[in-house]
Protein backbone atom coordinates (compact mmCIF):
# COMPACT_ATOMS: atom_id res chain seq x y z
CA UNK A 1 39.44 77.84 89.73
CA UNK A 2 42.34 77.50 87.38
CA UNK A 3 46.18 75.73 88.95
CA UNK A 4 49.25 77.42 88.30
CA UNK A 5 51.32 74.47 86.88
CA UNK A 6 55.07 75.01 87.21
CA UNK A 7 58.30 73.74 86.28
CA UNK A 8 59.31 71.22 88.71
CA UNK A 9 63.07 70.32 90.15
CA UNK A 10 64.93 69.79 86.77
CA UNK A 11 68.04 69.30 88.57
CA UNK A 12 71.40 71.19 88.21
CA UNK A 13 69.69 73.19 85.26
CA UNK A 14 68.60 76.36 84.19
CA UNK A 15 67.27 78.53 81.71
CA UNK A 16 66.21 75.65 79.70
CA UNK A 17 64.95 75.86 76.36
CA UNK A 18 61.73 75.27 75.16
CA UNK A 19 61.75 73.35 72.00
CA UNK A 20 58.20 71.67 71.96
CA UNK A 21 54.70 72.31 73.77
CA UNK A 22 52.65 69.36 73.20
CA UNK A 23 49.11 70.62 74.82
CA UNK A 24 46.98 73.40 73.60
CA UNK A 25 44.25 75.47 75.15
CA UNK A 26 40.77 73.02 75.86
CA UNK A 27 43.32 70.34 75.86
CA UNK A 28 42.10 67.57 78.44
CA UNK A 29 45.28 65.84 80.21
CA UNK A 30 46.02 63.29 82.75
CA UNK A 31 48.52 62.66 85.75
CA UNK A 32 51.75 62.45 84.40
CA UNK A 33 50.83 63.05 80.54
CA UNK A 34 53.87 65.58 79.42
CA UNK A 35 52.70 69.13 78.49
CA UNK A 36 56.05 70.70 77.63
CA UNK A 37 59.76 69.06 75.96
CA UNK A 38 62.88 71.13 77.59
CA UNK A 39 66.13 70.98 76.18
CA UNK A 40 69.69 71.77 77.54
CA UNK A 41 72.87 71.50 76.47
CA UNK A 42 73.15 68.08 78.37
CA UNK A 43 69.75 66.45 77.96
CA UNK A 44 65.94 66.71 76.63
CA UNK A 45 63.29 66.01 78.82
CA UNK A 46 59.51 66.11 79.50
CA UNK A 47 57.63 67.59 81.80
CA UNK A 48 54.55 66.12 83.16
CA UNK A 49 50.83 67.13 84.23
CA UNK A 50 51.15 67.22 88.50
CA UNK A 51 47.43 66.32 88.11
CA UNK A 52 44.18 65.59 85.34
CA UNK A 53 42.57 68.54 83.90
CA UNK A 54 41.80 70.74 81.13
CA UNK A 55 44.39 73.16 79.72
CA UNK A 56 43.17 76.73 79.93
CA UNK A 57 46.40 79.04 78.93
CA UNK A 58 49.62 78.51 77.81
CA UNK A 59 52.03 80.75 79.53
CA UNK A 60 55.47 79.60 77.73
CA UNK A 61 56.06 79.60 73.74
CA UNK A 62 58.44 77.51 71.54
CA UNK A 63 62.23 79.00 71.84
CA UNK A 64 61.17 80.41 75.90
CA UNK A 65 63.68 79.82 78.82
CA UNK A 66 62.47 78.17 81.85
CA UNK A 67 64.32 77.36 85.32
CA UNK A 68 62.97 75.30 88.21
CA UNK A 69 59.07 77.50 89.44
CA UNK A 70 59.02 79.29 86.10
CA UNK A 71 54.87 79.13 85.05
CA UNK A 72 54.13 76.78 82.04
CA UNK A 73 50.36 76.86 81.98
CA UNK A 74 46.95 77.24 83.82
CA UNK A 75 45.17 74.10 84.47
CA UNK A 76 41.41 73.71 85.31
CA UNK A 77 41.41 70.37 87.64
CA UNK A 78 38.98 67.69 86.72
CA UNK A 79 36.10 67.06 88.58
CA UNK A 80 37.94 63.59 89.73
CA UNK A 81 40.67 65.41 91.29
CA UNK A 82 43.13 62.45 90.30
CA UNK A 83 46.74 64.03 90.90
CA UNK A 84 49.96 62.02 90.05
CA UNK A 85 51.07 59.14 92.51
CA UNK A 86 54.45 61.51 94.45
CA UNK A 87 57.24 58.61 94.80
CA UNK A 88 57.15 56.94 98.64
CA UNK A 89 60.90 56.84 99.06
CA UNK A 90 61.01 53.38 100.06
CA UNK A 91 62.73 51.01 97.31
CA UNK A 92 63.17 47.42 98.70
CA UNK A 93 66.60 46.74 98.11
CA UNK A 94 67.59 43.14 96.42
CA UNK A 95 68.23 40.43 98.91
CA UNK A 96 71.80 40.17 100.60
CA UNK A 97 74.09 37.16 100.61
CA UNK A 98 72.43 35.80 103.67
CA UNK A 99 69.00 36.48 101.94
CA UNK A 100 69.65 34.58 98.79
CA UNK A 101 71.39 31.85 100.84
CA UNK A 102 67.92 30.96 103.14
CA UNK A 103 66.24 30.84 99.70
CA UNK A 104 68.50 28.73 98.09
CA UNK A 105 69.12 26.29 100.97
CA UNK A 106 69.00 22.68 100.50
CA UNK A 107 66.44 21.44 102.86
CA UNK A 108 66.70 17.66 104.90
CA UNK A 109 63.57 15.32 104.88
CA UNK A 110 62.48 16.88 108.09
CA UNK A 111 61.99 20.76 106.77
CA UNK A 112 65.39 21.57 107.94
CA UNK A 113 68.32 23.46 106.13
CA UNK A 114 71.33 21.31 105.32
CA UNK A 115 74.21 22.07 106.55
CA UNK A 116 77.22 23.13 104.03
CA UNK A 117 77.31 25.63 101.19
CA UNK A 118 73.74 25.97 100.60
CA UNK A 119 72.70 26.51 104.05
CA UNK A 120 72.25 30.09 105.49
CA UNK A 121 75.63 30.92 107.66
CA UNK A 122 74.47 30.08 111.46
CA UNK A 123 73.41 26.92 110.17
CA UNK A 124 77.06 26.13 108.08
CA UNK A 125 79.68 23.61 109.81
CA UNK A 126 82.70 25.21 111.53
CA UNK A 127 85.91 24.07 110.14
């Protein structure tokens, strides 16, 4: 059974031009291989495969407009059903000042953190 594969969120844009289709019919793609180029008057861009599979119809031509749900192409999935990795959400953020300051803390002979600039702040000297 064949997948509808449509234009995901481009952002702020619509009616996009298309100015290059880089799959044909019997084509075999992967997650995340581009089938399309899109063009505004801002920016270019790509759009990629959802999932693996072989490309069964085109449904867009050079020179078409496209917005955001607009149909691109059918896709027979592959038997391995590999779809594209969807971002978590979850970036781990680089380390604070009290982060960097446990990792960069001068340490005593017994194991301990020394107590001055290099040590994290509940272990610094009060003035």
């Amino acid at each position: 059974m064949s997948k509808q594969i449509l234009v995901p969120n481009i952002g702020d844009f619509s009616d996009v031009e298309v100015i290059e289709i880089l799959v044909a019919p019997g084509d075999t793609v992967k997650a995340e291989d581009s089938l399309i180029s899109v063009e505004s008057d801002k920016a270019s861009m790509e759009i990629p495969s959802p999932e693996a599979g072989t490309v069964k119809e085109l449904k867009v031509k050079v020179g078409d407009k496209v917005s955001e749900g607009s149909l691109i192409l059918l896709l027979e999935p592959s038997a391995g059903g590999a779809t594209a990795a969807a971002p978590t959400g979850t970036v781990k953020a680089a380390p604070g000042r009290h982060a960097r300051s446990i990792v960069t803390a001068r340490r005593d002979k017994a194991g301990r953190a020394r107590r001055g600039r290099y040590a994290p702040r509940h272990h610094r000297q009060r003035r």
